[in-house]
Protein backbone atom coordinates (compact mmCIF):
# COMPACT_ATOMS: atom_id res chain seq x y z
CA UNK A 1 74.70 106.29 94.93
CA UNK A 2 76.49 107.17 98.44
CA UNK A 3 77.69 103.71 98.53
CA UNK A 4 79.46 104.08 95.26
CA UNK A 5 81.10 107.19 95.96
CA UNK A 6 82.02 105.68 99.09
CA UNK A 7 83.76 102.89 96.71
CA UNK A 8 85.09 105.20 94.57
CA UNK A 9 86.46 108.31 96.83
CA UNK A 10 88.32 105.08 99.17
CA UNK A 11 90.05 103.47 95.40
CA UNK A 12 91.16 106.55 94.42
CA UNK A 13 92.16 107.60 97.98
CA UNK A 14 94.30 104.30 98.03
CA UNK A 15 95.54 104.62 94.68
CA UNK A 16 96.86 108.48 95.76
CA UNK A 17 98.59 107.27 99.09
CA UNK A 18 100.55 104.08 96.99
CA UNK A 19 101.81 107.07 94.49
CA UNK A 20 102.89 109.09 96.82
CA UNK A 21 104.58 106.04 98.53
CA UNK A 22 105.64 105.12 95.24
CA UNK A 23 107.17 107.79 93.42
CA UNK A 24 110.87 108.45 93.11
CA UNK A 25 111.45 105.03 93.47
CA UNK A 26 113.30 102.68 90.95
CA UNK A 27 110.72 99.51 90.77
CA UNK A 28 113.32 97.56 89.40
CA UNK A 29 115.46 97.75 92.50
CA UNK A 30 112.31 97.43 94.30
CA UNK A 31 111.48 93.90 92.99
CA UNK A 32 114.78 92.73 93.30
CA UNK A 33 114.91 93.85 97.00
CA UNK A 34 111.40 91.68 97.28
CA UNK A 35 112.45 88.87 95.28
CA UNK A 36 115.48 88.54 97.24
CA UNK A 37 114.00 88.17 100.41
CA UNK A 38 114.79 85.36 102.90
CA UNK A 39 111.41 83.22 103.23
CA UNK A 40 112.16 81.58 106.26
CA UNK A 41 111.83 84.17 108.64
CA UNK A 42 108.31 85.35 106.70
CA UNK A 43 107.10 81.58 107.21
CA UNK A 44 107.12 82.77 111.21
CA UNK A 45 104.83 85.16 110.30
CA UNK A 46 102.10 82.38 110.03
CA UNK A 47 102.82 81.26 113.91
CA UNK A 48 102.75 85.27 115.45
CA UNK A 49 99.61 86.29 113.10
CA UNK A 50 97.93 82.90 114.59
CA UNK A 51 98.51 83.37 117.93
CA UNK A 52 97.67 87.32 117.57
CA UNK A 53 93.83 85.93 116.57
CA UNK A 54 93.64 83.56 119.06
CA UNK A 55 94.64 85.87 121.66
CA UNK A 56 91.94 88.51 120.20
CA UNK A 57 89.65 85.40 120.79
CA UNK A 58 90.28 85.24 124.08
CA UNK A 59 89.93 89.00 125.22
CA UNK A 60 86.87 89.54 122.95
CA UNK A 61 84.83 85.98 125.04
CA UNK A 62 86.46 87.93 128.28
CA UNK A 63 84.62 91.07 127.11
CA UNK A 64 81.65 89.02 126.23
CA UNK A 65 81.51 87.42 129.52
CA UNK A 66 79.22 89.40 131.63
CA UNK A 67 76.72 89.02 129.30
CA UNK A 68 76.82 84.96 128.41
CA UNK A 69 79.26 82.42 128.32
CA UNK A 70 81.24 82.16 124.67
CA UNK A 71 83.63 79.97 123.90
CA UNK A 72 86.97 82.19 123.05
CA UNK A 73 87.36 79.41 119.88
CA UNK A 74 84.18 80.84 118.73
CA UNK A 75 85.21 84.72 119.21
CA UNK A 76 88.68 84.02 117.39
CA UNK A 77 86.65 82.37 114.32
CA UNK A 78 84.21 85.10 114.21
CA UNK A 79 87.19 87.98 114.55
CA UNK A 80 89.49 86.53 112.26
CA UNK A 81 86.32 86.35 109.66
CA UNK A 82 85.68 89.72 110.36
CA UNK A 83 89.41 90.93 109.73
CA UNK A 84 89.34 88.89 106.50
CA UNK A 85 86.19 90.95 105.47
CA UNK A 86 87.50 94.14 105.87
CA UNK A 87 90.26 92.89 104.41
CA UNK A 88 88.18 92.13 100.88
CA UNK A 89 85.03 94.32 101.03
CA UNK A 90 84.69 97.55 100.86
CA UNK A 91 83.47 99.97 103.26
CA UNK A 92 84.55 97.84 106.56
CA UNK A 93 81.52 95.82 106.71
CA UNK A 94 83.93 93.27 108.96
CA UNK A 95 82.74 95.11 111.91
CA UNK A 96 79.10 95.15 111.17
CA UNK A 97 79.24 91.65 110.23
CA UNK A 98 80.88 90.86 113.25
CA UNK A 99 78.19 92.26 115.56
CA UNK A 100 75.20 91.16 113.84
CA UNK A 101 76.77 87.71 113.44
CA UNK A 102 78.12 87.49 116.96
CA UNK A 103 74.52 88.31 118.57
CA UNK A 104 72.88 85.13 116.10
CA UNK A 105 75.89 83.17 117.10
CA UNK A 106 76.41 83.85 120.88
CA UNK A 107 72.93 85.14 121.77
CA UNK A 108 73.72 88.23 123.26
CA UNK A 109 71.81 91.48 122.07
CA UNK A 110 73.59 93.04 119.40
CA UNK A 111 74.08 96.54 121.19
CA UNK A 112 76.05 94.61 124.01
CA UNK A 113 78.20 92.65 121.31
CA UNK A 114 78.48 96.11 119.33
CA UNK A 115 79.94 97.90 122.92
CA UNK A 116 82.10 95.09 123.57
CA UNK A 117 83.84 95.91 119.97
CA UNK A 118 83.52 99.15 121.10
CA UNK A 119 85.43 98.41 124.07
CA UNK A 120 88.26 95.88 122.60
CA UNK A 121 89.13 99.14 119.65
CA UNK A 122 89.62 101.59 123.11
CA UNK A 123 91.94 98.68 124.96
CA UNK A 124 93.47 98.20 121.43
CA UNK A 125 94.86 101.74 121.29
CA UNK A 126 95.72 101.70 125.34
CA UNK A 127 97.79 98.84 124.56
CA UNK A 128 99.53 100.49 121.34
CA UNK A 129 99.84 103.75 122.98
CA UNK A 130 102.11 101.99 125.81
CA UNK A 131 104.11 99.93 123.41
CA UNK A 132 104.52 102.92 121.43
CA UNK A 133 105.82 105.35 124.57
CA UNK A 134 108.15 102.79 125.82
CA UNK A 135 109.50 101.90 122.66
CA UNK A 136 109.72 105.80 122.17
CA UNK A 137 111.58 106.03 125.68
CA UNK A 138 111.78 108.61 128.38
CA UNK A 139 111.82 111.85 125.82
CA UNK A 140 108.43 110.46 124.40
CA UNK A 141 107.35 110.48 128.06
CA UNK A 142 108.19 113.69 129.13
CA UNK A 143 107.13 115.95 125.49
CA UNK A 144 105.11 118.51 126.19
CA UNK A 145 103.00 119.61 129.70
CA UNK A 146 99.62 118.03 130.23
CA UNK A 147 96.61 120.13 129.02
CA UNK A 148 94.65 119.70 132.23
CA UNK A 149 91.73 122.34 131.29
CA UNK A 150 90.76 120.05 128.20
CA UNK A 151 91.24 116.98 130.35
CA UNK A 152 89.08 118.34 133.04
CA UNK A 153 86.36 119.81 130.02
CA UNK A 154 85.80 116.66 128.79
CA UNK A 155 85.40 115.13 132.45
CA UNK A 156 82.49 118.16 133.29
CA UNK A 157 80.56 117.33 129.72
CA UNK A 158 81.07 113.50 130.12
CA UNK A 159 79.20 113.66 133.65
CA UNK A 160 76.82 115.86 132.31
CA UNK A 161 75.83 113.44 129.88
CA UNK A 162 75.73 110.47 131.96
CA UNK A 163 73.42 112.95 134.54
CA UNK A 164 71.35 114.02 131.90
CA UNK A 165 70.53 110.35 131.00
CA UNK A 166 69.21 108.90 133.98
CA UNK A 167 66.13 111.13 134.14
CA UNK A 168 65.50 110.37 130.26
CA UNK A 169 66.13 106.50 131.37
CA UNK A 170 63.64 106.51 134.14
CA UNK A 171 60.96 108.02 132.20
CA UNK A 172 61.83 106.24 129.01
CA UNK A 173 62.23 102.51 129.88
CA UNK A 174 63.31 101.02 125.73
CA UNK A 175 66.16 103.85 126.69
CA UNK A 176 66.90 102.17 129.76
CA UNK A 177 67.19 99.23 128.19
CA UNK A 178 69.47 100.33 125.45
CA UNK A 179 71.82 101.87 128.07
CA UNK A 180 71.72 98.50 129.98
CA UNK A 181 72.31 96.66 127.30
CA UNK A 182 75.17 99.11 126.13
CA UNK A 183 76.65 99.38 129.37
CA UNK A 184 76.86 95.19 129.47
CA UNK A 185 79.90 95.82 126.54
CA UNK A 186 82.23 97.76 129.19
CA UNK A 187 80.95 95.47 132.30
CA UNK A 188 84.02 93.41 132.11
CA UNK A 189 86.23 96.30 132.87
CA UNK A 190 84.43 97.16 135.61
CA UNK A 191 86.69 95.18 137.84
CA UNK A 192 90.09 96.15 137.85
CA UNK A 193 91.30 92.63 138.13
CA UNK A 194 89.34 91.76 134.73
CA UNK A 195 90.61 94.86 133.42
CA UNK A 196 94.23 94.82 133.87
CA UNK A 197 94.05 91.07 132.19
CA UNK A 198 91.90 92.34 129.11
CA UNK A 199 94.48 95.20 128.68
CA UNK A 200 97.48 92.76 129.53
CA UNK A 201 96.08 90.54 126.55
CA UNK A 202 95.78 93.49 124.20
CA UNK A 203 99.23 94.42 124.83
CA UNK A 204 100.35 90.87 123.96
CA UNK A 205 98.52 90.88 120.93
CA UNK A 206 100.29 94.04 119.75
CA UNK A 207 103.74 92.49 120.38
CA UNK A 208 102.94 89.43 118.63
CA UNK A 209 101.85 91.94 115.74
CA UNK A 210 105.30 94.00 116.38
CA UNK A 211 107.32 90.31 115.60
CA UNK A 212 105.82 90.07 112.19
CA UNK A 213 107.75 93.42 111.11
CA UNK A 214 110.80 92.41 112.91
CA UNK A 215 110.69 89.28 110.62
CA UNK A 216 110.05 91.19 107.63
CA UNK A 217 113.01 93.18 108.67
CA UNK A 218 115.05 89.90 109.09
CA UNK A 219 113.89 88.75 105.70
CA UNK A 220 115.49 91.72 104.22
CA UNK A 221 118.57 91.93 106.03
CA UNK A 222 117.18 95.27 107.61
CA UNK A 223 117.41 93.78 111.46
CA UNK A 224 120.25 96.24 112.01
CA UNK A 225 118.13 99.13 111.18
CA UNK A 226 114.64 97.80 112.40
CA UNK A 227 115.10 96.32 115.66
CA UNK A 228 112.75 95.27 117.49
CA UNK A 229 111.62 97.97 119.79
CA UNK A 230 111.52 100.11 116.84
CA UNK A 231 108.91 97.42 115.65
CA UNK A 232 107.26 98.42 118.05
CA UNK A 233 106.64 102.24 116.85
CA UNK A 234 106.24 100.16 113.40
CA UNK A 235 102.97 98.40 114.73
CA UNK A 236 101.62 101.96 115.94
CA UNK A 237 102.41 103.52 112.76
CA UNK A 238 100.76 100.59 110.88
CA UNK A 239 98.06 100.63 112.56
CA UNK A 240 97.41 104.26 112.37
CA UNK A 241 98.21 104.11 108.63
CA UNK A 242 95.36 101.56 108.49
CA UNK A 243 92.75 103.21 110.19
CA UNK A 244 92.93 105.60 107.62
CA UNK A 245 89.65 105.47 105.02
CA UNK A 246 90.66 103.50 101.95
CA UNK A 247 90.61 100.62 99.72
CA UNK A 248 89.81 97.14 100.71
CA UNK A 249 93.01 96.08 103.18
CA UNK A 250 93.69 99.39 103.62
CA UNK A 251 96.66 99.43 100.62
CA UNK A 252 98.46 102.55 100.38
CA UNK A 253 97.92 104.55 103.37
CA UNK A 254 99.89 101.65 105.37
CA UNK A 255 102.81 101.42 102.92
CA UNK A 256 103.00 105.20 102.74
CA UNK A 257 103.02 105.38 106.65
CA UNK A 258 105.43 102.39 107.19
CA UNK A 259 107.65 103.38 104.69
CA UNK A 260 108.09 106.71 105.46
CA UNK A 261 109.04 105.82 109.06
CA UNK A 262 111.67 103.25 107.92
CA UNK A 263 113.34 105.92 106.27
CA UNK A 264 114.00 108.08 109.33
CA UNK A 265 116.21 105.15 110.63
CA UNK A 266 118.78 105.29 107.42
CA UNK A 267 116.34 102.86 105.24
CA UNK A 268 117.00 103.81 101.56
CA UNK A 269 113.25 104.66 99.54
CA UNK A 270 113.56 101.51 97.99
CA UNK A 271 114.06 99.33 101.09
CA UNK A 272 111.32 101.22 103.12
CA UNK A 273 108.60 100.74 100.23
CA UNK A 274 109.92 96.85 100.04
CA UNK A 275 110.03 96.34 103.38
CA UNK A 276 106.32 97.91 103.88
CA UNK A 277 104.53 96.37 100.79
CA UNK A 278 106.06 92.63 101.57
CA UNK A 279 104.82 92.85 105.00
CA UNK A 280 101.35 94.23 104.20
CA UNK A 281 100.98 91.56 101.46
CA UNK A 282 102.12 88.75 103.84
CA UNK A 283 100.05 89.85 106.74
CA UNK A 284 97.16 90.07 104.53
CA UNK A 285 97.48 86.97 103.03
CA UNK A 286 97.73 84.84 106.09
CA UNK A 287 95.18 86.81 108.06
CA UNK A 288 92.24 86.36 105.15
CA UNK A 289 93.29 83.31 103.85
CA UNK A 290 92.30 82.35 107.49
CA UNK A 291 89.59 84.29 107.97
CA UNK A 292 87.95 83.48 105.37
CA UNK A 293 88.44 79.54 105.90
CA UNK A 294 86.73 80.72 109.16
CA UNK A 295 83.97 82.62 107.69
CA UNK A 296 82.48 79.73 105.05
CA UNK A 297 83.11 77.08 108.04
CA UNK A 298 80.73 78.81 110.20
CA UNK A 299 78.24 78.94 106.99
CA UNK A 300 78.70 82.63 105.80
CA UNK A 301 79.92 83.03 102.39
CA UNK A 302 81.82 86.92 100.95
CA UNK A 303 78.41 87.19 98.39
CA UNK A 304 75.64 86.91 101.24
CA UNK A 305 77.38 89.51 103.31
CA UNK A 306 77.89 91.93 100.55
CA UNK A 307 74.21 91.89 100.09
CA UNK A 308 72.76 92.17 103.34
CA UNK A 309 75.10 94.37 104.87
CA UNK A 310 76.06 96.60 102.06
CA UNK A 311 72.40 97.63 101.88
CA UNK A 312 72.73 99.39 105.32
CA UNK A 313 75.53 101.78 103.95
């Protein structure tokens, strides 16, 4: 029963974000705006969405790395299935499919592979918040004083966590191992050497993702508008707007976000909705039609997945 509410309450939550990003606009001019779009500058979209996976390959098998030796082919095929998952099933079962079938596949205990995910979303944002505040410039920079009591808050009750855990974790040795095997997820960035290339990857991901809206933009004659440092903010905002709980490929919260930033910059309702819809829909396409080429390769198939993993929700 909580599984089907969770169903239901993400549909309708979907279907509420695409009205609101919907309404007032004429969806005539809206299809012709799609229709008319240039297809040559979406067909680069295929290059910068590959080369986005295969760099998520390669910092995932970095992350991996303290804890075995994986190929970063291997990581890309088992990301870009997981993307295409979330992208079709409900409830983001990508992610949980992606730990339990990167600890079969690579070995590694699946609380390790589960904190190196963990690790990848926190260098994900890093990355996004930097593109983001340059893009922004200076005035970004500079809004606003640092709260340094919350900062320093946070600091005290993280230390008294990690104090209050090694007495548990000499007493209780399965905890020990759990925090071992927990802490083998963030070992990579122990080294700041191995850091600063994880994070340098992560931000080259997120400008590979920042070209596909600058082609969109290209494909309908909107490069004047939204350049590409403002594809930049674009990729922030998209990704925000996508985080949000939803329907399957998060539809409606990402057009809603998108669209409403495009407008700021002099982009009619019509072009913003157009603009955000064809590059959701071309994104999507491309990223599940190879994920999921990825997913049955490797011997998985959508049905066997929905049953085992939609059990645990």
């Amino acid at each position: 029963m909580k599984k089907i509410l969770a169903i239901t309450g993400g549909a309708l939550l979907g279907a509420a974000f695409l009205w609101l990003a919907a309404r007032n606009v004429d969806l005539a001019r809206l299809a012709a705006l799609i229709s008319a779009a240039n297809p040559a500058p979406l067909a680069l979209m295929v290059v910068t969405v590959g080369c986005e996976l295969a760099i998520r390959g390669v910092k995932w098998s970095l992350l991996m790395r303290p804890a075995g030796r994986t190929r970063a082919w291997d990581a890309a095929r088992l990301e870009a299935a997981a993307l295409a998952l979330n992208n079709v099933l409900p409830l983001r079962l990508g992610e949980l499919a992606r730990a339990a079938y990167g600890a079969e596949f690579f070995g590694i205990n699946i609380l390790t592979i589960a904190s190196t995910i963990a690790a990848e979303k926190i260098l994900d944002i890093a990355a996004l918040l930097t593109l983001a505040l340059l893009a922004a410039g200076a005035s970004v920079l500079s809004n606003g004083p640092v709260n340094w009591r919350t900062a320093v808050i946070a600091a005290a009750l993280i230390a008294l966590a990690l104090a209050a855990l090694r007495p548990l974790a000499a007493r209780y040795p399965r905890l020990r191992r759990v925090i071992e095997h927990l802490g083998l997820g963030f070992k990579a960035l122990g080294r700041p050497a191995d850091a600063a290339l994880v994070y340098l990857l992560a931000v080259l991901q997120w400008c590979f993702n920042s070209l596909n809206y600058y082609w969109v933009a290209l494909a309908l004659g909107l490069g004047a508008a939204i350049t590409p440092l403002r594809c930049a903010l674009l990729s922030f905002t998209g990704a925000a707007g996508s985080s949000v709980p939803g329907m399957p490929g998060y539809f409606g919260s990402f057009e809603l976000a998108v669209a409403s930033v495009a407008q700021t910059w002099g982009v009619s309702r019509e072009q913003g909705l157009a603009y955000a819809a064809l590059g959701h829909v071309m994104a999507y396409l491309i990223t599940t039609v190879i994920g999921l080429f990825f997913l049955y390769q490797l011997g998985h198939s959508l049905g066997a997945i929905w049953r085992r993993f939609s059990s645990n929700r």
